[in-house]
PDB file of N, CA and C in Angstrom:
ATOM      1  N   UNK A   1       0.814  -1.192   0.000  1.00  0.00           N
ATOM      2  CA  UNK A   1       0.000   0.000   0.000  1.00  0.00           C
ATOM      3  C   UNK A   1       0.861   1.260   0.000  1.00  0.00           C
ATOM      4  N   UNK A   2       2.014   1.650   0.614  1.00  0.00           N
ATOM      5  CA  UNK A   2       2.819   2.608   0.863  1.00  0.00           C
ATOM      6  C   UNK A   2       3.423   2.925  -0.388  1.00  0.00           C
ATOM      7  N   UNK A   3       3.520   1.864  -1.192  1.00  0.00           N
ATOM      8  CA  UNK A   3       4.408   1.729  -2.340  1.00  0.00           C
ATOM      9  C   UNK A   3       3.801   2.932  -3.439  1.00  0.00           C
ATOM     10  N   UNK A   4       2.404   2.739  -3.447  1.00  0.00           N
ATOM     11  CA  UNK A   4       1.741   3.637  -4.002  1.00  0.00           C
ATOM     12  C   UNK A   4       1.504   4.657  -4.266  1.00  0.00           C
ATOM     13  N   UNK A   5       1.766   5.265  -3.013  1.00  0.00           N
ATOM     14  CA  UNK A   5       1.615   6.803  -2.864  1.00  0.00           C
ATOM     15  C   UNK A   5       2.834   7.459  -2.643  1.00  0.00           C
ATOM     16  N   UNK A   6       2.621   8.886  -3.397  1.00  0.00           N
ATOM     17  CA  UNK A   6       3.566   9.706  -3.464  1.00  0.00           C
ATOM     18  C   UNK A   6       4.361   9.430  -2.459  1.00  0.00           C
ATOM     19  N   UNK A   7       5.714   9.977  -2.667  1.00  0.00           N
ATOM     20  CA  UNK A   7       6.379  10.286  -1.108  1.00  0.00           C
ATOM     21  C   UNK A   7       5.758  11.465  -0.473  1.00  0.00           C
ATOM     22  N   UNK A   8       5.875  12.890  -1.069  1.00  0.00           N
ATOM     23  CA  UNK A   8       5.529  13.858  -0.242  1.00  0.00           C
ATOM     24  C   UNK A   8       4.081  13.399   0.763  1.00  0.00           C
ATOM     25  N   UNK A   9       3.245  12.536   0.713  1.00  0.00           N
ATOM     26  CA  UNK A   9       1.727  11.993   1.306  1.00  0.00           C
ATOM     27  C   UNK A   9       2.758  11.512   2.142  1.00  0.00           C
ATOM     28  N   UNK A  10       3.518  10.565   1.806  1.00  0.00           N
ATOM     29  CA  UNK A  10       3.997   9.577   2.909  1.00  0.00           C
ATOM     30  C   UNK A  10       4.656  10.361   3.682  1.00  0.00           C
ATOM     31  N   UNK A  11       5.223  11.251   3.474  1.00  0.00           N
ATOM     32  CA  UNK A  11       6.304  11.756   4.546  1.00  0.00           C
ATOM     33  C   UNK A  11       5.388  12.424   5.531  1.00  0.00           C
ATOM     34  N   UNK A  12       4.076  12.977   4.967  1.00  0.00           N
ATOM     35  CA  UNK A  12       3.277  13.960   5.401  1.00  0.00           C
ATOM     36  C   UNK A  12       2.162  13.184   6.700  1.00  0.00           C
ATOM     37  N   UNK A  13       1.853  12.257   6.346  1.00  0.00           N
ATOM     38  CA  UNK A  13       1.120  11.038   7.322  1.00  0.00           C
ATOM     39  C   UNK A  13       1.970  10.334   8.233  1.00  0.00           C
ATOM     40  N   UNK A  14       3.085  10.099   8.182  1.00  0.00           N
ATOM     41  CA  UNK A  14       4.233  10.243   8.671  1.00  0.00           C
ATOM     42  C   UNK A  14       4.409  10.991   9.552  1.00  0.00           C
ATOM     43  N   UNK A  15       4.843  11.808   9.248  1.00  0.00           N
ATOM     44  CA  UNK A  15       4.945  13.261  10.135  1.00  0.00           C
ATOM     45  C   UNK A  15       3.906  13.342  10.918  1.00  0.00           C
ATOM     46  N   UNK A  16       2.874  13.562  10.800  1.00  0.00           N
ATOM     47  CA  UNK A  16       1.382  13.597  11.315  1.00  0.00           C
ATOM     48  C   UNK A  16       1.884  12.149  12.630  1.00  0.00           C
ATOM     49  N   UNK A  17       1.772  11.275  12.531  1.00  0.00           N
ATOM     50  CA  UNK A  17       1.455  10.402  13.570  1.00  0.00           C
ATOM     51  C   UNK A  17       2.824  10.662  14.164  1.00  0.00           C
ATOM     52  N   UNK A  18       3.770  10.979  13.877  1.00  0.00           N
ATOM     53  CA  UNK A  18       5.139  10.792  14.471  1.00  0.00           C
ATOM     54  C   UNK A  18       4.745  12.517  15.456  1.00  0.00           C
ATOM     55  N   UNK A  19       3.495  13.301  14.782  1.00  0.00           N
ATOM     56  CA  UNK A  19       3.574  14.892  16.091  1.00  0.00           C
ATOM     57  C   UNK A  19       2.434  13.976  17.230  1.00  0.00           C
ATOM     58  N   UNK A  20       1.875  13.110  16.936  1.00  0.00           N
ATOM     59  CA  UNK A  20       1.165  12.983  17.399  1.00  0.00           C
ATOM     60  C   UNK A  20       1.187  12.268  18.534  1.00  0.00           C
ATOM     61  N   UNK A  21       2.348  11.455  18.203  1.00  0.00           N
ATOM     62  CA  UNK A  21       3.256  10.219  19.109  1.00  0.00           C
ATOM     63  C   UNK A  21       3.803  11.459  19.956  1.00  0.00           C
ATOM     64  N   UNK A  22       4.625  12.339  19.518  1.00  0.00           N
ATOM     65  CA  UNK A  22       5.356  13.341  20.217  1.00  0.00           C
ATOM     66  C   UNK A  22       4.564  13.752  21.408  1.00  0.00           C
ATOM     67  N   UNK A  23       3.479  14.209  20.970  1.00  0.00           N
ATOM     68  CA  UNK A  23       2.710  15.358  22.062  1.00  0.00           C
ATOM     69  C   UNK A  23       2.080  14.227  22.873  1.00  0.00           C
ATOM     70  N   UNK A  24       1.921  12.963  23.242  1.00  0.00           N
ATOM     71  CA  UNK A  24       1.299  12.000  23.612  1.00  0.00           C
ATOM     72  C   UNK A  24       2.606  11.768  24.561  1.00  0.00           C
ATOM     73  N   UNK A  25       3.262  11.734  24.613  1.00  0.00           N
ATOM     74  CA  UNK A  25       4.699  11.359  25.539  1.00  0.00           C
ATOM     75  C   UNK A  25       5.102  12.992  26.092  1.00  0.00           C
ATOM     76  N   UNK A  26       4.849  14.217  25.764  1.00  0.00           N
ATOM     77  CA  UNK A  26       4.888  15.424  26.328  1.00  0.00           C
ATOM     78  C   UNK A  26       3.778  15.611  27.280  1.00  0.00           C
ATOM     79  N   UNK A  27       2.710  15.025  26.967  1.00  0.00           N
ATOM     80  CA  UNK A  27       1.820  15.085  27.917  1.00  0.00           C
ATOM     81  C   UNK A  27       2.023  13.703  29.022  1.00  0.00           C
ATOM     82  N   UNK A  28       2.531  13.254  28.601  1.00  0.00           N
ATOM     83  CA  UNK A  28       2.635  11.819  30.050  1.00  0.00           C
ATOM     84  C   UNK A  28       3.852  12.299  30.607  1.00  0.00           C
ATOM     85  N   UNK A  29       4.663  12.858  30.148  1.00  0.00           N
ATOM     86  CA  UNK A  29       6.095  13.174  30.851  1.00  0.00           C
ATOM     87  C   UNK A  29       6.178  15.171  31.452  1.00  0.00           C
ATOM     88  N   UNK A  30       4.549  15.110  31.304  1.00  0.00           N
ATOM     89  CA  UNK A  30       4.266  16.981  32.007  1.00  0.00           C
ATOM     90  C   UNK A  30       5.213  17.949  30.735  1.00  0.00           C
ATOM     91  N   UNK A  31       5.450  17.428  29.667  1.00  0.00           N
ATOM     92  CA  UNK A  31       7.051  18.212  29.238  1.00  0.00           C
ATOM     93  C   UNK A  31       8.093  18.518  29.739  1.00  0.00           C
ATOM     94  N   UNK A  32       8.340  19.527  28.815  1.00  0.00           N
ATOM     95  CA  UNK A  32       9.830  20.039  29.079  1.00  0.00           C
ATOM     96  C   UNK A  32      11.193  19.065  29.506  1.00  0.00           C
ATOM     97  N   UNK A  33      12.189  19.425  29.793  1.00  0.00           N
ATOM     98  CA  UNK A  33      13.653  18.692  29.331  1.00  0.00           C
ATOM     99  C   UNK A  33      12.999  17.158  29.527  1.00  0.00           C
ATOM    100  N   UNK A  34      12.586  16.275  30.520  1.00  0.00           N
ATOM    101  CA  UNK A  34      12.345  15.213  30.192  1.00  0.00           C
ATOM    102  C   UNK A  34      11.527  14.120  28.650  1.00  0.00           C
ATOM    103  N   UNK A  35      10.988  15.095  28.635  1.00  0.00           N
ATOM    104  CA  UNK A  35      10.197  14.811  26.987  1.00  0.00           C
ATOM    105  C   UNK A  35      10.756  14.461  25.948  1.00  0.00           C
ATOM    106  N   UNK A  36      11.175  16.041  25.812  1.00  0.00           N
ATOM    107  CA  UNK A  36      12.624  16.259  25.286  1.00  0.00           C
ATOM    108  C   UNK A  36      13.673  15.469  24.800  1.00  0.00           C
ATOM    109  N   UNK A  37      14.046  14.891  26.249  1.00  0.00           N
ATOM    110  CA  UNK A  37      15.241  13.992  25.590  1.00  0.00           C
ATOM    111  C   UNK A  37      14.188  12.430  25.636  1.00  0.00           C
ATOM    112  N   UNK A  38      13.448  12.016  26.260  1.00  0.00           N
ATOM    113  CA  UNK A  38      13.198  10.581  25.542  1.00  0.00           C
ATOM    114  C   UNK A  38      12.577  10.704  24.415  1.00  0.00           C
ATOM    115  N   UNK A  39      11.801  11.666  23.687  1.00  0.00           N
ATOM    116  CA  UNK A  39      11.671  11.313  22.057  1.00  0.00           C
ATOM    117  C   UNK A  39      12.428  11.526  21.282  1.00  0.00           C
ATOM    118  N   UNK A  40      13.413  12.329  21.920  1.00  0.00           N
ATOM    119  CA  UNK A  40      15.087  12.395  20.922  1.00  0.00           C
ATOM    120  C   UNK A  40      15.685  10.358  21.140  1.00  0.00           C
ATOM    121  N   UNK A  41      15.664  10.093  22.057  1.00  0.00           N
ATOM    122  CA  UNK A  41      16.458   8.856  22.462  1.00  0.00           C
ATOM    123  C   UNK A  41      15.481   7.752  21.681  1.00  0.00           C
ATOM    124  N   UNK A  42      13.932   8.027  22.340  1.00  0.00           N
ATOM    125  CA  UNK A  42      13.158   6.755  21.669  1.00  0.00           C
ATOM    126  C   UNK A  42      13.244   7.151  19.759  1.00  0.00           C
ATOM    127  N   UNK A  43      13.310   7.877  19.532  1.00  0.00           N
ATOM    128  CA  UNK A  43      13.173   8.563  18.040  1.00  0.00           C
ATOM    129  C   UNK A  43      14.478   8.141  17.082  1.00  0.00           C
ATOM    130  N   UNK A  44      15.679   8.011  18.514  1.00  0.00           N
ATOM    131  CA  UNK A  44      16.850   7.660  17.808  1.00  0.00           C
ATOM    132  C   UNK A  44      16.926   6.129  17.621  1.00  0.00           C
ATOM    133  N   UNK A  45      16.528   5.258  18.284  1.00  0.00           N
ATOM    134  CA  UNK A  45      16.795   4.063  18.770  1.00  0.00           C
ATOM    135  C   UNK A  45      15.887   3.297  17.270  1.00  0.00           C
ATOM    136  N   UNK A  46      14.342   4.302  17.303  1.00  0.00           N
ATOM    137  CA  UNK A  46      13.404   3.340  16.029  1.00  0.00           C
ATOM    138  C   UNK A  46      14.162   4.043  14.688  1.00  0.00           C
ATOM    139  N   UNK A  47      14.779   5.281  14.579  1.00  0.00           N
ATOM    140  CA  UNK A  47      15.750   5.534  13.192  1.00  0.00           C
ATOM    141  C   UNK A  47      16.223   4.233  12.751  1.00  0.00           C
ATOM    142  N   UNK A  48      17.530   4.255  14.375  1.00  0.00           N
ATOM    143  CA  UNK A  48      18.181   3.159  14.163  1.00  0.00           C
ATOM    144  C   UNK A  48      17.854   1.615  13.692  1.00  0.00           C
ATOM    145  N   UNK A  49      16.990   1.271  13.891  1.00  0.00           N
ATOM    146  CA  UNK A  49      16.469  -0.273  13.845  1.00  0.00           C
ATOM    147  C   UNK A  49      15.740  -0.102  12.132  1.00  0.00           C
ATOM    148  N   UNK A  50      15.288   1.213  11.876  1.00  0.00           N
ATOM    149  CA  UNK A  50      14.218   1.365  10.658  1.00  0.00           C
ATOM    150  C   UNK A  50      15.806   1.206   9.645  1.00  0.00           C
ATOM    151  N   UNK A  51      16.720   2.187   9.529  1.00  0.00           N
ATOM    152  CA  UNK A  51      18.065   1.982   8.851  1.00  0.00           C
ATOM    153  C   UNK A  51      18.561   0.525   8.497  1.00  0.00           C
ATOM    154  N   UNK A  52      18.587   0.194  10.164  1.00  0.00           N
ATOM    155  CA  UNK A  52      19.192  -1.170   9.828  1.00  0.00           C
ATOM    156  C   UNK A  52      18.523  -2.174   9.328  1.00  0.00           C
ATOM    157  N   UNK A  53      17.170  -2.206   9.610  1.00  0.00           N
ATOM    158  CA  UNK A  53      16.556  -3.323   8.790  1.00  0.00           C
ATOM    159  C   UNK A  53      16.471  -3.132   6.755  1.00  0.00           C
ATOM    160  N   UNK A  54      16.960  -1.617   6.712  1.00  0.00           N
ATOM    161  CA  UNK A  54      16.930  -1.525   5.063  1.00  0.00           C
ATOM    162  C   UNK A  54      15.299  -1.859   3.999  1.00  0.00           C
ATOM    163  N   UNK A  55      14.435  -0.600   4.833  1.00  0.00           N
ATOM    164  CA  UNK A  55      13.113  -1.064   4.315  1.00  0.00           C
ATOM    165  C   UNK A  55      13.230  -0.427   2.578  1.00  0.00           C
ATOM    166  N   UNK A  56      12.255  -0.785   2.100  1.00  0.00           N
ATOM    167  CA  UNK A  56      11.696   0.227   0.689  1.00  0.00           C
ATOM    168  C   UNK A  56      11.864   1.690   1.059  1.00  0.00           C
ATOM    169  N   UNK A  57      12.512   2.324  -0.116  1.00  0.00           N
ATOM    170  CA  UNK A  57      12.117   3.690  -0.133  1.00  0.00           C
ATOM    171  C   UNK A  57      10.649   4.275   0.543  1.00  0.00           C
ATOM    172  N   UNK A  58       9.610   4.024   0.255  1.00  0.00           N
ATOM    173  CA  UNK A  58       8.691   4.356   0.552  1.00  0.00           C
ATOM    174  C   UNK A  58       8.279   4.331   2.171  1.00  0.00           C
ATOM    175  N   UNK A  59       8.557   3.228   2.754  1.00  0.00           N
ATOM    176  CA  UNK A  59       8.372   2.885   4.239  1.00  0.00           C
ATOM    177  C   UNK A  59       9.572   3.833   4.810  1.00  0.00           C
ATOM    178  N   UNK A  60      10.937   4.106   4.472  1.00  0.00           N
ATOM    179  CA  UNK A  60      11.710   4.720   4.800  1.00  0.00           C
ATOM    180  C   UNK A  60      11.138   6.153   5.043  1.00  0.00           C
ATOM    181  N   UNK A  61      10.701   6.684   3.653  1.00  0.00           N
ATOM    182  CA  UNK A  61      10.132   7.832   3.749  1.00  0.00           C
ATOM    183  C   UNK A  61       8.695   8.218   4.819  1.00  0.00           C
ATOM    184  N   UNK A  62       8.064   7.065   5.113  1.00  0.00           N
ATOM    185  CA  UNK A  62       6.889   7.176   6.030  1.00  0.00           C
ATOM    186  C   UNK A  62       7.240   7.003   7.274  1.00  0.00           C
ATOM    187  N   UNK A  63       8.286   6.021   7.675  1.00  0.00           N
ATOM    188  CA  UNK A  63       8.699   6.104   9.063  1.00  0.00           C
ATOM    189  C   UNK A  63       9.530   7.218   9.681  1.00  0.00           C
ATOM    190  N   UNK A  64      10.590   6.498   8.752  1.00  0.00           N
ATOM    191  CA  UNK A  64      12.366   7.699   8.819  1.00  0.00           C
ATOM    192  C   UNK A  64      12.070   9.206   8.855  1.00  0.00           C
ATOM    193  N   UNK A  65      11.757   9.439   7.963  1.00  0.00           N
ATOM    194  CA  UNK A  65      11.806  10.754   7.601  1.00  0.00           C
ATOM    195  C   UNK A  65      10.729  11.488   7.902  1.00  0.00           C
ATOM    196  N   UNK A  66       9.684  11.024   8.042  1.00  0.00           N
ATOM    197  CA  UNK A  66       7.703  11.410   8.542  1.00  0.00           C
ATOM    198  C   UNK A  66       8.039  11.163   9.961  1.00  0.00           C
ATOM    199  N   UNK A  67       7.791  10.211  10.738  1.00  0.00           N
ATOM    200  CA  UNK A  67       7.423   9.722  11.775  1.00  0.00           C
ATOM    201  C   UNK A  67       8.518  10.288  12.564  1.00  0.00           C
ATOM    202  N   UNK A  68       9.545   9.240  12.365  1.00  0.00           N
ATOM    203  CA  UNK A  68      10.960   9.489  13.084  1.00  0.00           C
ATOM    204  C   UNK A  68      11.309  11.151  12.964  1.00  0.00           C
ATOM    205  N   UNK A  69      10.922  12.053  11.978  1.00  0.00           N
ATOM    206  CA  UNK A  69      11.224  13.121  11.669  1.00  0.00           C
ATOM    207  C   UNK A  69      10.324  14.190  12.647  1.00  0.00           C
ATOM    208  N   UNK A  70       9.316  13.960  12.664  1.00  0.00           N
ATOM    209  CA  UNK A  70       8.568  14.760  13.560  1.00  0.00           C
ATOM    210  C   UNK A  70       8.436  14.392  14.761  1.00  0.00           C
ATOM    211  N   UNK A  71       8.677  13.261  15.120  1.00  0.00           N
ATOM    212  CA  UNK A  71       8.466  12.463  16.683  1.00  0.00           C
ATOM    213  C   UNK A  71       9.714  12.795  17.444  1.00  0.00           C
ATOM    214  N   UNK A  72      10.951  13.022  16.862  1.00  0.00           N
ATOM    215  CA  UNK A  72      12.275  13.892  17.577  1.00  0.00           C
ATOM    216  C   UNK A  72      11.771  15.289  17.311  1.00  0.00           C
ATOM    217  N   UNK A  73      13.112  16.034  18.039  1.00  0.00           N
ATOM    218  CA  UNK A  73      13.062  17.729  18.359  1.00  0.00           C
ATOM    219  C   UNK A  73      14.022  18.303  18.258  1.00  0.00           C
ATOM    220  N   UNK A  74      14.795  18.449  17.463  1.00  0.00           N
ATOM    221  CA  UNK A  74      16.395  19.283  17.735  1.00  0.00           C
ATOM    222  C   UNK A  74      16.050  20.768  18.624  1.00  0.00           C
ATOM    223  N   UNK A  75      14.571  21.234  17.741  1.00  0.00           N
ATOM    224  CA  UNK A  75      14.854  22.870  18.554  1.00  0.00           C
ATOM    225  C   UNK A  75      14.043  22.695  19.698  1.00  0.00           C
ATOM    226  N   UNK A  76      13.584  21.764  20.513  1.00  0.00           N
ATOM    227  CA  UNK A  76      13.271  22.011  21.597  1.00  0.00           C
ATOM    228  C   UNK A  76      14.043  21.823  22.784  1.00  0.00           C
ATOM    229  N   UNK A  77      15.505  20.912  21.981  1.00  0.00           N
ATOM    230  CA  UNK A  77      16.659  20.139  22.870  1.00  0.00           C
ATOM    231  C   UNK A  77      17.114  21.883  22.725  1.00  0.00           C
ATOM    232  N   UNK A  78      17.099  22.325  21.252  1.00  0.00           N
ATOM    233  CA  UNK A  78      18.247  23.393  21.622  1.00  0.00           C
ATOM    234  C   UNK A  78      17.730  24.617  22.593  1.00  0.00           C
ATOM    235  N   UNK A  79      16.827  24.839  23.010  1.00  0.00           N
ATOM    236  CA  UNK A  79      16.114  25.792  23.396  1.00  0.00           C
ATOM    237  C   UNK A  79      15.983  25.830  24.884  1.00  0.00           C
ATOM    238  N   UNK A  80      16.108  24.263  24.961  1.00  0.00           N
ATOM    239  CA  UNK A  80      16.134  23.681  26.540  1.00  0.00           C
ATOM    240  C   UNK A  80      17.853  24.098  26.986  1.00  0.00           C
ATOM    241  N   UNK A  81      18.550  23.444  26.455  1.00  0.00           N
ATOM    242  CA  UNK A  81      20.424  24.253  26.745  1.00  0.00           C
ATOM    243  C   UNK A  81      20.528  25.064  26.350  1.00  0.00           C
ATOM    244  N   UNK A  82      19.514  26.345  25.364  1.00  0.00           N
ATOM    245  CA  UNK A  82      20.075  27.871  25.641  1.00  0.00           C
ATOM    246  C   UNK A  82      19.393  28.495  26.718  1.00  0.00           C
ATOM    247  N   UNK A  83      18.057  27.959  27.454  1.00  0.00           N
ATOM    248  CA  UNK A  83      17.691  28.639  28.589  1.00  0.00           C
ATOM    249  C   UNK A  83      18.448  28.040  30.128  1.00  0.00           C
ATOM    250  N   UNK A  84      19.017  27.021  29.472  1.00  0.00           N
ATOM    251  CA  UNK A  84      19.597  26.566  30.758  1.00  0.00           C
ATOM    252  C   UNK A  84      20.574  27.524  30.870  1.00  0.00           C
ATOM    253  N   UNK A  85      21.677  27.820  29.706  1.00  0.00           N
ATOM    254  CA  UNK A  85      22.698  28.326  29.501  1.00  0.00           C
ATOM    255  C   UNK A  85      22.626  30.052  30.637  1.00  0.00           C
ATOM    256  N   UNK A  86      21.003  29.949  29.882  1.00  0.00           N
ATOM    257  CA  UNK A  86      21.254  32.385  29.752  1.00  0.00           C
ATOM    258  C   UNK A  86      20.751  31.842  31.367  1.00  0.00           C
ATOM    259  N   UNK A  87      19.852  30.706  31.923  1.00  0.00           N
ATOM    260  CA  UNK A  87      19.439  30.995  33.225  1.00  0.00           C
ATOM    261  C   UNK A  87      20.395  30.984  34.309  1.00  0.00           C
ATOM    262  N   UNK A  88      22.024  30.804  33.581  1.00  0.00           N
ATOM    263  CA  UNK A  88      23.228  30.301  33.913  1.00  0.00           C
ATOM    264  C   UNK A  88      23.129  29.221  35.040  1.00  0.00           C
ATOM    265  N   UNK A  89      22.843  28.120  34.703  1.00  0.00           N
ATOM    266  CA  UNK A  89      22.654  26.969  34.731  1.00  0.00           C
ATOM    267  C   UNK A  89      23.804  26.045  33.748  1.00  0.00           C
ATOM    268  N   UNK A  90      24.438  26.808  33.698  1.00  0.00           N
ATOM    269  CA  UNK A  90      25.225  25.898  32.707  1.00  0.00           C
ATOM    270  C   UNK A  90      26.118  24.160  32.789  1.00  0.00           C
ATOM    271  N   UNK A  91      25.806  23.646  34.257  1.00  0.00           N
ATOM    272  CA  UNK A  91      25.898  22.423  33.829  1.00  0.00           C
ATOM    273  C   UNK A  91      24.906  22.029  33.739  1.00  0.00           C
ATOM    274  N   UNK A  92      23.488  22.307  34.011  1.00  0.00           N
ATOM    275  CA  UNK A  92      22.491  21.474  33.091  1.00  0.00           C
ATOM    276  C   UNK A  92      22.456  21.721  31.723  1.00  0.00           C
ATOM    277  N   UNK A  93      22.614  22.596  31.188  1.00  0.00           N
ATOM    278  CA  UNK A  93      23.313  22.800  29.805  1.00  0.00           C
ATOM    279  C   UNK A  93      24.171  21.883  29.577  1.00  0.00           C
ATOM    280  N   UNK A  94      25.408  21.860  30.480  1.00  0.00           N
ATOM    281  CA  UNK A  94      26.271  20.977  29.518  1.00  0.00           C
ATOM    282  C   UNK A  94      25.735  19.664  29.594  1.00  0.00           C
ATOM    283  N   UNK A  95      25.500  18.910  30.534  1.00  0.00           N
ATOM    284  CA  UNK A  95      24.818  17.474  30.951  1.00  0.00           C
ATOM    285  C   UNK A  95      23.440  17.111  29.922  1.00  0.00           C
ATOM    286  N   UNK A  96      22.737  18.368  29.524  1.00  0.00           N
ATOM    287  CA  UNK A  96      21.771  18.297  28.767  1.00  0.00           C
ATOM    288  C   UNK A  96      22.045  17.960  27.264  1.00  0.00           C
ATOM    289  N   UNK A  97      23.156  18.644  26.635  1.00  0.00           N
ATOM    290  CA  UNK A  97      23.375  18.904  25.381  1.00  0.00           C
ATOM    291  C   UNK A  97      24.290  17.378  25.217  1.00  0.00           C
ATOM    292  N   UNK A  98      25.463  17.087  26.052  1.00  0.00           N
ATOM    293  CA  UNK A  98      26.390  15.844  25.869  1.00  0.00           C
ATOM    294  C   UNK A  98      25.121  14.588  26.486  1.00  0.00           C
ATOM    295  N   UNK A  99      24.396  14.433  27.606  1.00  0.00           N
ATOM    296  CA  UNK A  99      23.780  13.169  27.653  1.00  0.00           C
ATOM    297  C   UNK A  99      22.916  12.733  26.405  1.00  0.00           C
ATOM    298  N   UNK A 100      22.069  14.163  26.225  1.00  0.00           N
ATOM    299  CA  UNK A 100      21.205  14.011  24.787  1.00  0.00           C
ATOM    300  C   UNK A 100      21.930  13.312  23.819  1.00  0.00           C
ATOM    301  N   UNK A 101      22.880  13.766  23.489  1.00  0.00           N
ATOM    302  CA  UNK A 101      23.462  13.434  21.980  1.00  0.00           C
ATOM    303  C   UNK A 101      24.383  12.201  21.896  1.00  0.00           C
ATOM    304  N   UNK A 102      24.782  12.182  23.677  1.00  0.00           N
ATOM    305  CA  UNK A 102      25.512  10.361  23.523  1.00  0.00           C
ATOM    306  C   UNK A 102      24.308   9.566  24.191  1.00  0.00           C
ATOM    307  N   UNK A 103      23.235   9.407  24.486  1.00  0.00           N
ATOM    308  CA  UNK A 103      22.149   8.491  24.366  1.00  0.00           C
ATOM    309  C   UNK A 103      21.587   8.279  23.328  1.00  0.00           C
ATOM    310  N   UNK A 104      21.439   9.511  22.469  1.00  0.00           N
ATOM    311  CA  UNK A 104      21.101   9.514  20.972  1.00  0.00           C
ATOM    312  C   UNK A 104      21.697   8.631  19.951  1.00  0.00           C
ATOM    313  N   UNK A 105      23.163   9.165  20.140  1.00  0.00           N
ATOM    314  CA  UNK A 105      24.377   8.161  19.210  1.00  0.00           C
ATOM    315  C   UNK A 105      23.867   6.862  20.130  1.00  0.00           C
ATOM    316  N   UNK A 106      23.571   6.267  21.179  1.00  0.00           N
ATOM    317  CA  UNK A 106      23.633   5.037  21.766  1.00  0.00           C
ATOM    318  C   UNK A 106      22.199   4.626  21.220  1.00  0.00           C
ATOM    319  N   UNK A 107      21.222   5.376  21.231  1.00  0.00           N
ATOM    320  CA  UNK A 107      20.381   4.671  20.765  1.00  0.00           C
ATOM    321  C   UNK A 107      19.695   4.279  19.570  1.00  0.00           C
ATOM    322  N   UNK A 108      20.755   4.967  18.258  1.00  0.00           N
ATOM    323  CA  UNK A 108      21.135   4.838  16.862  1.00  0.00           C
ATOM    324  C   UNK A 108      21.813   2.870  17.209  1.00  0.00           C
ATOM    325  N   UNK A 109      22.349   3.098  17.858  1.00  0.00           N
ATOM    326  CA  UNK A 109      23.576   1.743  17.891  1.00  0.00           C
ATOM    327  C   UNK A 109      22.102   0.463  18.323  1.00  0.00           C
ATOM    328  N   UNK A 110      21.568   0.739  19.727  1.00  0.00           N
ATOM    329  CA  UNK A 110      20.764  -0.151  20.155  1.00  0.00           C
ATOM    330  C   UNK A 110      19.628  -0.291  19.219  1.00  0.00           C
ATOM    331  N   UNK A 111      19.318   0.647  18.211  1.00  0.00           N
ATOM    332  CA  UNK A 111      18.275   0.172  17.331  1.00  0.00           C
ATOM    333  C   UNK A 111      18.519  -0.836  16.529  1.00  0.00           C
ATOM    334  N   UNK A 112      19.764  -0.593  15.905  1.00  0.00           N
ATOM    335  CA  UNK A 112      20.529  -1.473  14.960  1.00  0.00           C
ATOM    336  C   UNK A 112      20.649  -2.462  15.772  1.00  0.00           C
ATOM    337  N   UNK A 113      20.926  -2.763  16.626  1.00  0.00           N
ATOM    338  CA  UNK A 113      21.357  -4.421  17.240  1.00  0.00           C
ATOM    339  C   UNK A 113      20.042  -5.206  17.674  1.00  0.00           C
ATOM    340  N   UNK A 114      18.839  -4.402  17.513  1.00  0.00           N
ATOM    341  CA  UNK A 114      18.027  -4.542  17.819  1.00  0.00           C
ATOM    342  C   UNK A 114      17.205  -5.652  16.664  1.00  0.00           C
ATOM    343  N   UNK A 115      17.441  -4.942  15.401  1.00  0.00           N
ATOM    344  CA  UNK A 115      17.020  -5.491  14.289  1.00  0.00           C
ATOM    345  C   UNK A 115      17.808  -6.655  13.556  1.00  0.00           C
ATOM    346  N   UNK A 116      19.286  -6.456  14.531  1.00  0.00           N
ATOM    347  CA  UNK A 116      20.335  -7.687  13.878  1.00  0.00           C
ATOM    348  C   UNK A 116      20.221  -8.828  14.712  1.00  0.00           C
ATOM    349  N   UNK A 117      19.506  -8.861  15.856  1.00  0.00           N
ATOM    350  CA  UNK A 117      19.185  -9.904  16.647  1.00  0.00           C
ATOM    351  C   UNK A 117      17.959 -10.811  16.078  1.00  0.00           C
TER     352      UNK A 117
END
């Protein structure tokens, strides 16, 4: 069925359930920095596993790039370590910006081993 339709639809329905997944885990986690970083981490982990399993273009484009694309946040991570930063808070800044991005890289890795198991 995916095969069918445009990409721009797919990326777009995609996207759609991947804001929808988002704001569904912002509201169970109250928001802010906690949110934050688990749909960056959970977002990284299903990239990872969607990559490694090597789907069709099309599913790529509906998960990867739709889903996975809107269900992470770069500017809400970044927005979270520049108010930490100006609230000079700056090791939650730094702890924020380095845990984010090496759980991220870790959970790129655990997706993949995930799908090679």
């Amino acid at each position: 069925m995916l095969a069918s339709l445009p990409t721009p639809l797919l990326v777009g329905l995609g996207g759609a359930a991947g804001a929808l997944c988002r704001y569904a885990v912002d509201v169970a986690l109250d928001g802010g920095r906690p949110s934050t970083f688990a749909v960056n981490v959970l977002g990284s982990i299903a990239l990872g596993a969607l990559v490694a399993a090597s789907p069709a273009a099309p599913t790529l484009a509906f998960a990867g790039t739709g889903f996975c694309g809107a269900f992470t946040t770069f500017s809400s991570f970044a927005i979270n370590v520049a108010d930490a930063a100006t609230d000079g808070r700056y090791g939650v800044a730094v702890a924020d910006a380095a845990g984010t991005l090496l759980m991220a890289l870790l959970g790129v890795g655990i997706g993949g081993l995930i799908v090679g198991l």
